[in-house]
Protein backbone atom coordinates (compact mmCIF):
# COMPACT_ATOMS: atom_id res chain seq x y z
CA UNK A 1 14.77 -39.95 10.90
CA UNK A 2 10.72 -39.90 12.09
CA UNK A 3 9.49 -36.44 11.41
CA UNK A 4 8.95 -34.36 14.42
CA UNK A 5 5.79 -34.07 16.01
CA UNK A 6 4.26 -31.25 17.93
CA UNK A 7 4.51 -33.64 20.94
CA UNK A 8 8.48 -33.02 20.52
CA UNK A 9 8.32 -29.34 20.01
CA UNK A 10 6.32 -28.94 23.49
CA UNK A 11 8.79 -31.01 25.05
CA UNK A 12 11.91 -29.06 23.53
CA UNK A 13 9.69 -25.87 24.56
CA UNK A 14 8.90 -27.03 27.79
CA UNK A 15 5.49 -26.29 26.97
CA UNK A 16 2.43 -27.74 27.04
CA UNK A 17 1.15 -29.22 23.37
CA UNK A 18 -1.98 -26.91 23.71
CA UNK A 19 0.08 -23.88 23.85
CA UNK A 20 2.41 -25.23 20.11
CA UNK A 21 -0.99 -25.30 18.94
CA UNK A 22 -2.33 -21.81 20.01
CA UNK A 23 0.58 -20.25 19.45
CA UNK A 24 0.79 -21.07 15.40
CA UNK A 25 -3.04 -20.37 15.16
CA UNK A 26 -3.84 -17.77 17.63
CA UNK A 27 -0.10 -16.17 18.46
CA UNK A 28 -1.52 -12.64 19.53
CA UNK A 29 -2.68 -14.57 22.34
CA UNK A 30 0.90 -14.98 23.79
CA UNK A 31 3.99 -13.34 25.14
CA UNK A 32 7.03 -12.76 22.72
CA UNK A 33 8.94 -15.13 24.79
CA UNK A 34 6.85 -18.25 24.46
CA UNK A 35 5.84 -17.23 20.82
CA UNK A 36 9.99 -17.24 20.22
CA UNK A 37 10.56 -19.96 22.34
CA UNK A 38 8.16 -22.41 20.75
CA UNK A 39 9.23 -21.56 17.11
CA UNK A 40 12.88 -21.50 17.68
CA UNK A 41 11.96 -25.28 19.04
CA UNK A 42 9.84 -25.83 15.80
CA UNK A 43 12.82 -24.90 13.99
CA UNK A 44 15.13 -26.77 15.91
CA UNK A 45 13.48 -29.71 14.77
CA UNK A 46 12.42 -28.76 11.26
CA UNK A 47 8.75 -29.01 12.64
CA UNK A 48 5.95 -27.20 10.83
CA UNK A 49 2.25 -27.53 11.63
CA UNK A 50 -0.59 -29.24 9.93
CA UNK A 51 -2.16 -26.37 8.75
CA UNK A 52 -5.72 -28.50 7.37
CA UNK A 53 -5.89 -30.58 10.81
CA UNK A 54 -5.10 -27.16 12.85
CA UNK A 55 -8.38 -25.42 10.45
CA UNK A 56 -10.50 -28.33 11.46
CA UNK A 57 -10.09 -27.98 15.15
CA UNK A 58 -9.93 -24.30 15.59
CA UNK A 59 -12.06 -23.04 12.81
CA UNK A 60 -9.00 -20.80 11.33
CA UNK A 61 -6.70 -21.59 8.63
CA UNK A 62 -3.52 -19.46 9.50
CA UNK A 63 -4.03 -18.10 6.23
CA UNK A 64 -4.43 -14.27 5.23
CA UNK A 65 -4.55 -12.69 1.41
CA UNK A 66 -3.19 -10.30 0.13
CA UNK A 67 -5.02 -8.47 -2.77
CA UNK A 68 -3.50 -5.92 -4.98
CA UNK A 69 -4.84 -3.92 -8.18
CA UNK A 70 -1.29 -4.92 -10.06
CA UNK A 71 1.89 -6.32 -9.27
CA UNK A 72 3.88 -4.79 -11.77
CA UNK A 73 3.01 -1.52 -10.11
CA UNK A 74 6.53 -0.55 -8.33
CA UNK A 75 4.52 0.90 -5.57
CA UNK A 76 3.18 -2.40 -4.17
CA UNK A 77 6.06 -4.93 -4.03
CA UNK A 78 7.70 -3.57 -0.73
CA UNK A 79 4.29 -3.33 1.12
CA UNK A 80 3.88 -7.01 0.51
CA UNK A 81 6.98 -8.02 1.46
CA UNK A 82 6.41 -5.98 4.61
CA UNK A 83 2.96 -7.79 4.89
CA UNK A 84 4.23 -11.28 4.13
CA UNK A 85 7.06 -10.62 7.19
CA UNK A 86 4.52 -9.33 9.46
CA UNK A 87 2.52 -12.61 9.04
CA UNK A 88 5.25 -15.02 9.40
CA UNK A 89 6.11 -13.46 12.59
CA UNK A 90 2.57 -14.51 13.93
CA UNK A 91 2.49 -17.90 12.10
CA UNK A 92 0.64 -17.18 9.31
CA UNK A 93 1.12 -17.83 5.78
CA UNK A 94 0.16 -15.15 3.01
CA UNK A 95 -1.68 -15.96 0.23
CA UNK A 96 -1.58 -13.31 -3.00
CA UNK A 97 -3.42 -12.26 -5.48
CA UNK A 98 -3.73 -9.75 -8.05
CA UNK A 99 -6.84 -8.28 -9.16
CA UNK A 100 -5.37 -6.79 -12.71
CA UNK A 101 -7.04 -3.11 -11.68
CA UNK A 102 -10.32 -4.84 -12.05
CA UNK A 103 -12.75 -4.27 -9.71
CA UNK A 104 -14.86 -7.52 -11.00
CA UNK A 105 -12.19 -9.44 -10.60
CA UNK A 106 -10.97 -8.12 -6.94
CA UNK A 107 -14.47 -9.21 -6.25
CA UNK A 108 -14.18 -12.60 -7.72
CA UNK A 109 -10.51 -13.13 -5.53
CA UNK A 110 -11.81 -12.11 -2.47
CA UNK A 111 -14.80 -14.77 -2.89
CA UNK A 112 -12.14 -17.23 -3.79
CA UNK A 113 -9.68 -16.64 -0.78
CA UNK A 114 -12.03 -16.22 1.44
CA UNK A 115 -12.58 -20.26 1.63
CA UNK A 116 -8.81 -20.44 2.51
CA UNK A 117 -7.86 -17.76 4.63
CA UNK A 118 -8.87 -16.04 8.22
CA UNK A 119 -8.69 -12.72 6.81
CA UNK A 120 -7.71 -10.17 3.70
CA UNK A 121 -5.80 -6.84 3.30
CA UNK A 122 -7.21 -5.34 0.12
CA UNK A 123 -4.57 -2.55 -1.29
CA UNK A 124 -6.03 -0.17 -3.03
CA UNK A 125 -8.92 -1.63 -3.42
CA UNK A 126 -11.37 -0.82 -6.79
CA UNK A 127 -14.69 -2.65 -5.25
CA UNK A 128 -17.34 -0.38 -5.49
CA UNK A 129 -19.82 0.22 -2.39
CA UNK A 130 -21.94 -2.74 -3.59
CA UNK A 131 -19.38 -5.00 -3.78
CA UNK A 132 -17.65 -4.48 -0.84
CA UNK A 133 -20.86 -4.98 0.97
CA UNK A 134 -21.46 -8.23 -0.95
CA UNK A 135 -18.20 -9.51 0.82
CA UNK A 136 -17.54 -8.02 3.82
CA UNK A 137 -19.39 -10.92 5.93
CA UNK A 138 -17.00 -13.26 4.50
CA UNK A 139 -13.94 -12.61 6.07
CA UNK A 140 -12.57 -9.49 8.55
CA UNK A 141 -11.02 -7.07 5.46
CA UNK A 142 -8.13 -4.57 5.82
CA UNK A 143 -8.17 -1.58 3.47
CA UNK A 144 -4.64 0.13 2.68
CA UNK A 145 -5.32 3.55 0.93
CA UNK A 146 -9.08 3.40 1.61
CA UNK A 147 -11.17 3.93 3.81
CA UNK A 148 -14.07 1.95 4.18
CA UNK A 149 -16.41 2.61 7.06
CA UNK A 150 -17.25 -0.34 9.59
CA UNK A 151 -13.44 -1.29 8.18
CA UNK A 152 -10.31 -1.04 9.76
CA UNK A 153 -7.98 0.71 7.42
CA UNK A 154 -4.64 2.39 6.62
CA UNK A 155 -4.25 5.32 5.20
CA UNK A 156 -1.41 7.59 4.66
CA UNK A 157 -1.87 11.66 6.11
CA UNK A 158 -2.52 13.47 2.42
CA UNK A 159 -3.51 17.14 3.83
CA UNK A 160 0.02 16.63 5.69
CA UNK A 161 2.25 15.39 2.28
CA UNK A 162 0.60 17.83 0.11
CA UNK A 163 1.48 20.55 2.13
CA UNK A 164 4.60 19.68 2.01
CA UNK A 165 4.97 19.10 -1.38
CA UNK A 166 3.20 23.14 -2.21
CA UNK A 167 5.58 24.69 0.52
CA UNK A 168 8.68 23.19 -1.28
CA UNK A 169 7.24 24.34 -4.54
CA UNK A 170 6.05 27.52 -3.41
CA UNK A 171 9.82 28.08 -1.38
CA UNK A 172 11.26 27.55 -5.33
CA UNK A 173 9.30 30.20 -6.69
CA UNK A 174 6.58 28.12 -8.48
CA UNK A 175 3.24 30.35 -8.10
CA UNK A 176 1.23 27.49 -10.47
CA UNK A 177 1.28 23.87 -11.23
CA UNK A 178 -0.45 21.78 -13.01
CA UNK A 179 -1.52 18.33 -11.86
CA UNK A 180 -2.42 14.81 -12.99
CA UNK A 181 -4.57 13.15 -10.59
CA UNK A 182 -5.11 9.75 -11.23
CA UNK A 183 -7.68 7.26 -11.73
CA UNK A 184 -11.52 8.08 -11.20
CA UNK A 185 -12.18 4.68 -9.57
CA UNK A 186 -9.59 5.52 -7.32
CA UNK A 187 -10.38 6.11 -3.42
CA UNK A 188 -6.71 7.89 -2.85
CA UNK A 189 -7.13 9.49 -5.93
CA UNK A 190 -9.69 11.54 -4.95
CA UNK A 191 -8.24 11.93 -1.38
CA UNK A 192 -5.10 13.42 -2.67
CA UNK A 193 -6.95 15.75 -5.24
CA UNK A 194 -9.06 16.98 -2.08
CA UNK A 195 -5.95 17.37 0.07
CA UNK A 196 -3.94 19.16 -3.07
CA UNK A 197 -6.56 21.53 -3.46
CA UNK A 198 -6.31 22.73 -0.06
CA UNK A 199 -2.62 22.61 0.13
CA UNK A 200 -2.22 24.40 -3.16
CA UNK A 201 -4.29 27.26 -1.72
CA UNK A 202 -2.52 27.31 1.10
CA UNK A 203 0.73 27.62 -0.39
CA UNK A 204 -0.39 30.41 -2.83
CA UNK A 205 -0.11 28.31 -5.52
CA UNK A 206 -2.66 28.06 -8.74
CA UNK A 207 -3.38 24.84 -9.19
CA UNK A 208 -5.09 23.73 -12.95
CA UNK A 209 -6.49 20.49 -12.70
CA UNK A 210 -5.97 17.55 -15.61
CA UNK A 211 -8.59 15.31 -16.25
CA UNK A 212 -8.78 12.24 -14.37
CA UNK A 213 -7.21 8.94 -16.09
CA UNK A 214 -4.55 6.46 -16.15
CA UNK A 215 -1.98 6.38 -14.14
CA UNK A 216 0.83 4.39 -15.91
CA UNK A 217 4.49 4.89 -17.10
CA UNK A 218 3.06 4.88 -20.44
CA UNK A 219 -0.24 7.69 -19.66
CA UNK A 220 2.85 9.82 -18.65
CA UNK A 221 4.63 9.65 -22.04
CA UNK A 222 1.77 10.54 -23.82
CA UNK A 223 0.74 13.77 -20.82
CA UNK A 224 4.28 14.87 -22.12
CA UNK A 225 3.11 14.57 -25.41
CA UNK A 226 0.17 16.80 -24.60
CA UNK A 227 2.71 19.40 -22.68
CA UNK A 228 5.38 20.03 -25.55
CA UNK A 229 1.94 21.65 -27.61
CA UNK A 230 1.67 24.31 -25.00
CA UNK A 231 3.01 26.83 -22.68
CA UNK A 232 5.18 24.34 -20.04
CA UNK A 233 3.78 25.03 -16.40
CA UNK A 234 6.98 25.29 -14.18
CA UNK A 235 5.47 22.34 -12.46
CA UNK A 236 4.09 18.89 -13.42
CA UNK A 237 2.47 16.97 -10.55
CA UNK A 238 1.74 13.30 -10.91
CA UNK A 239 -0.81 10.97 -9.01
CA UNK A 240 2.62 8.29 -8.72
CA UNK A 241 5.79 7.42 -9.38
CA UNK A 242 5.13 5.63 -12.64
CA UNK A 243 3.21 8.28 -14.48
CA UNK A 244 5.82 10.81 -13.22
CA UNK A 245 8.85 9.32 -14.89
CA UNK A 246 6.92 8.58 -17.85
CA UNK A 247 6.58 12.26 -18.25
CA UNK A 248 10.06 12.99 -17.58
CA UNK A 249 11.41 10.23 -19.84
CA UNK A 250 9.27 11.50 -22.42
CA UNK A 251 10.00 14.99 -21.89
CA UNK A 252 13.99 14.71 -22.28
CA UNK A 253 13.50 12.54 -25.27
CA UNK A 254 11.42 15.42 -26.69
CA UNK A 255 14.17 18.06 -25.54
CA UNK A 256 12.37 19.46 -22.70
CA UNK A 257 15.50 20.32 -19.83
CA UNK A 258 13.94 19.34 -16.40
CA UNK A 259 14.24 21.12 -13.89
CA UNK A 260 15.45 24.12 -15.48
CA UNK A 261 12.15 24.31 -17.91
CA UNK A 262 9.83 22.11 -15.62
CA UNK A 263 10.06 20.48 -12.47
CA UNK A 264 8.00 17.34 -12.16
CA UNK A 265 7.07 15.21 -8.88
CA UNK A 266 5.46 12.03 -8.09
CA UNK A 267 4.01 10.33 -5.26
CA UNK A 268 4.96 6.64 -3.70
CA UNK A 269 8.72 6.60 -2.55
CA UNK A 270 9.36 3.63 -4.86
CA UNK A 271 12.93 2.79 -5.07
CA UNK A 272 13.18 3.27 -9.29
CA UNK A 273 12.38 6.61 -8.84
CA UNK A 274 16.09 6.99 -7.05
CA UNK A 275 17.56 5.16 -9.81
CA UNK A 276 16.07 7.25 -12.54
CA UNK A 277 17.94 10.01 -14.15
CA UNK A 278 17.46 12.60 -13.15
CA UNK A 279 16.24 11.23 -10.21
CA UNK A 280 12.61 11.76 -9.05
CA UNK A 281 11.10 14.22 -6.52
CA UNK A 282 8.57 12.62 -4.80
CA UNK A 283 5.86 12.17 -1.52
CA UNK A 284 7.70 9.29 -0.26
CA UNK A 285 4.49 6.73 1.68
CA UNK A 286 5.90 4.81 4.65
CA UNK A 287 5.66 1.29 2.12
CA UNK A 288 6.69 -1.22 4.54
CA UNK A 289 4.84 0.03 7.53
CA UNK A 290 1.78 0.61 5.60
CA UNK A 291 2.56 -4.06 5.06
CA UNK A 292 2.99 -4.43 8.60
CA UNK A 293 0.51 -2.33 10.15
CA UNK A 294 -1.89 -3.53 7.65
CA UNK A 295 -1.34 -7.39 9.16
CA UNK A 296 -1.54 -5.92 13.13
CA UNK A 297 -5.07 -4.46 11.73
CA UNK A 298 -6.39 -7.65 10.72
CA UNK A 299 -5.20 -9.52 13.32
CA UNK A 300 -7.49 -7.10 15.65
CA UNK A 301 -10.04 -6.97 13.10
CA UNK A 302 -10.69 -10.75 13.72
CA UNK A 303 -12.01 -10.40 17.09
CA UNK A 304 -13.85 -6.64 16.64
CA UNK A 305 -17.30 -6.74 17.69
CA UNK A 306 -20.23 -6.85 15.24
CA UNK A 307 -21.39 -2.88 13.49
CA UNK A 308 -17.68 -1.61 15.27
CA UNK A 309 -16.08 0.88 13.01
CA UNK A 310 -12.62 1.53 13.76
CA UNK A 311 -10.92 4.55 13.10
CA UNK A 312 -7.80 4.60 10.39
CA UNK A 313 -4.45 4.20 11.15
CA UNK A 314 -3.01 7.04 9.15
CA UNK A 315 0.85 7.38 8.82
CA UNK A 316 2.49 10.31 7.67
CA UNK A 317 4.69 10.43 4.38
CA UNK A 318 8.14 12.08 3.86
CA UNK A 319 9.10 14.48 0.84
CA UNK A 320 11.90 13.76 -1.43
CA UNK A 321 13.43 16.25 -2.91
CA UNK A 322 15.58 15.42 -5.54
CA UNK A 323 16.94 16.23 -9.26
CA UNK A 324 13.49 16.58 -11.66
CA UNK A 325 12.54 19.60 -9.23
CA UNK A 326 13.99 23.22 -9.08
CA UNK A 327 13.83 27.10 -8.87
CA UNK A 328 10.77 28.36 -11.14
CA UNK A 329 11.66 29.65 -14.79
CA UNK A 330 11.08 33.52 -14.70
């Protein structure tokens, strides 16, 4: 059987062969109900579109990337799904890549994609000022948990999520906490330490500040490590998800009877931290729509004007409340 043509799926459209082409390389361009009719025609027929002959005449690819600091990182699997969906609903195809929490090499992959794709969503990105200005001609960029200015970006609300986390602490008695912020490269990390600060005060709660550092499954064993040598604070606060349930893993093992001696929380909403026993309380981010409204970003970026600088998109988080968090010891 000859393979289909895009001469067939206008005709099975009843569209014009212009408008197949637009619609897989510029589909914000068109209604819903040509963009489904042409594709349910293109599926019909097991059609799919020459994506190098399509870059040739239109100057665009149909490509975006997808850059993340690492994959094995719980936090960023169901944001790229979300992403990848949000692109295939436009035509596009979603290239990934992951930087190995190396800002050097983030640089290097968005210098690579950029050849092969229309535009990138950088999560979390490590580039420093200098290097985001050595690539930001390239290609339109998306920043999830940054913000970059003369970027469009999306952030999540941390002045609201941290004030909900200290009122649910403060509500269980807890009048200190201490708290593990993260990364020092990290944009968010320093947002969230800014927001907790204020929040904490707020909430009549003394905060004590860890130093900054990694923020792993594994740097949470050894912070529990660090917290058997001491006093306990009736509250551990972790930078993520990861790092939290490395403490309280470490923590049982060691004896320590969470929440009843501690309470510990993390921050992400990743799905492991409901399977883990006890199971984690935690900022839950809006993961999927942070994917999605990430793609509807770049897809405006790509026709912004020169110098414009969008403001964020910020969504709001939810708080979990679950089993590693109770009333404070007296």
């Amino acid at each position: 059987m000859p393979r289909a043509t895009i001469r067939d799926v206008a005709r099975a459209a009843g569209v014009s062969v212009s408008t197949v082409s637009r619609v897989f390389t510029r589909p914000e361009l068109f209604r819903d109900e040509t963009r489904l009719k042409v594709h349910a025609a293109a599926e019909q027929l097991n059609y799919s579109p020459n994506r190098t002959a399509a870059s040739l005449s239109t100057g665009r690819t149909a490509n975006i990337g997808l850059v993340v600091p690492n994959l094995a990182n719980p936090l960023f699997p169901e944001m790229i799904k979300a992403a990848q969906h949000g692109a295939r609903d436009h035509g596009l195809a979603a290239l990934l890549a992951d930087s190995d929490d190396s800002a050097a090499d983030e640089e290097k992959l968005v210098h690579a994609l950029a050849k092969d794709v229309d535009g990138l969503v950088l999560f979390s990105s490590l580039l420093s000022d200098e290097q985001i200005a050595s690539v930001d001609s390239l290609r339109p960029l998306v920043f999830v948990n940054r913000h970059v200015p003369g970027h469009r970006s999306v952030l999540v609300d941390a002045p609201h999520a941290m004030s909900l986390l200290t009122q649910y602490l403060a509500n269980l008695g807890h009048t200190a906490a201490t708290y593990y912020p993260g990364p020092d490269n990290s944009w968010v990390a320093h947002d969230r330490l800014a927001a907790l600060h204020k929040a904490a005060s707020g909430a009549g709660i003394d905060l004590s500040i860890a130093p900054m550092g990694p923020a792993s499954f594994e740097s949470g064993s050894a912070v529990a490590d660090e917290l058997v040598r001491k006093p306990l604070p009736t509250a551990v606060l972790c930078f993520n998800d990861q790092m939290a349930m490395g403490v309280v893993a470490r923590l049982l093992q060691l004896g320590v009877r969470i929440p009843e001696q501690t309470s510990v929380t993390g921050w992400g909403g990743t799905k492991v931290g409901a399977y883990s026993t006890p199971a984690l309380t935690t900022i839950a981010a809006p993961l999927a729509d942070l994917g999605t409204t990430a793609v509807a970003e770049l897809l405006l970026a790509q026709n912004d004007e020169p110098g414009a600088d969008p403001a964020p998109v910020t969504l709001e988080a939810t708080l979990l409340a679950r089993a590693t968090t109770g009333r404070a010891r007296d």
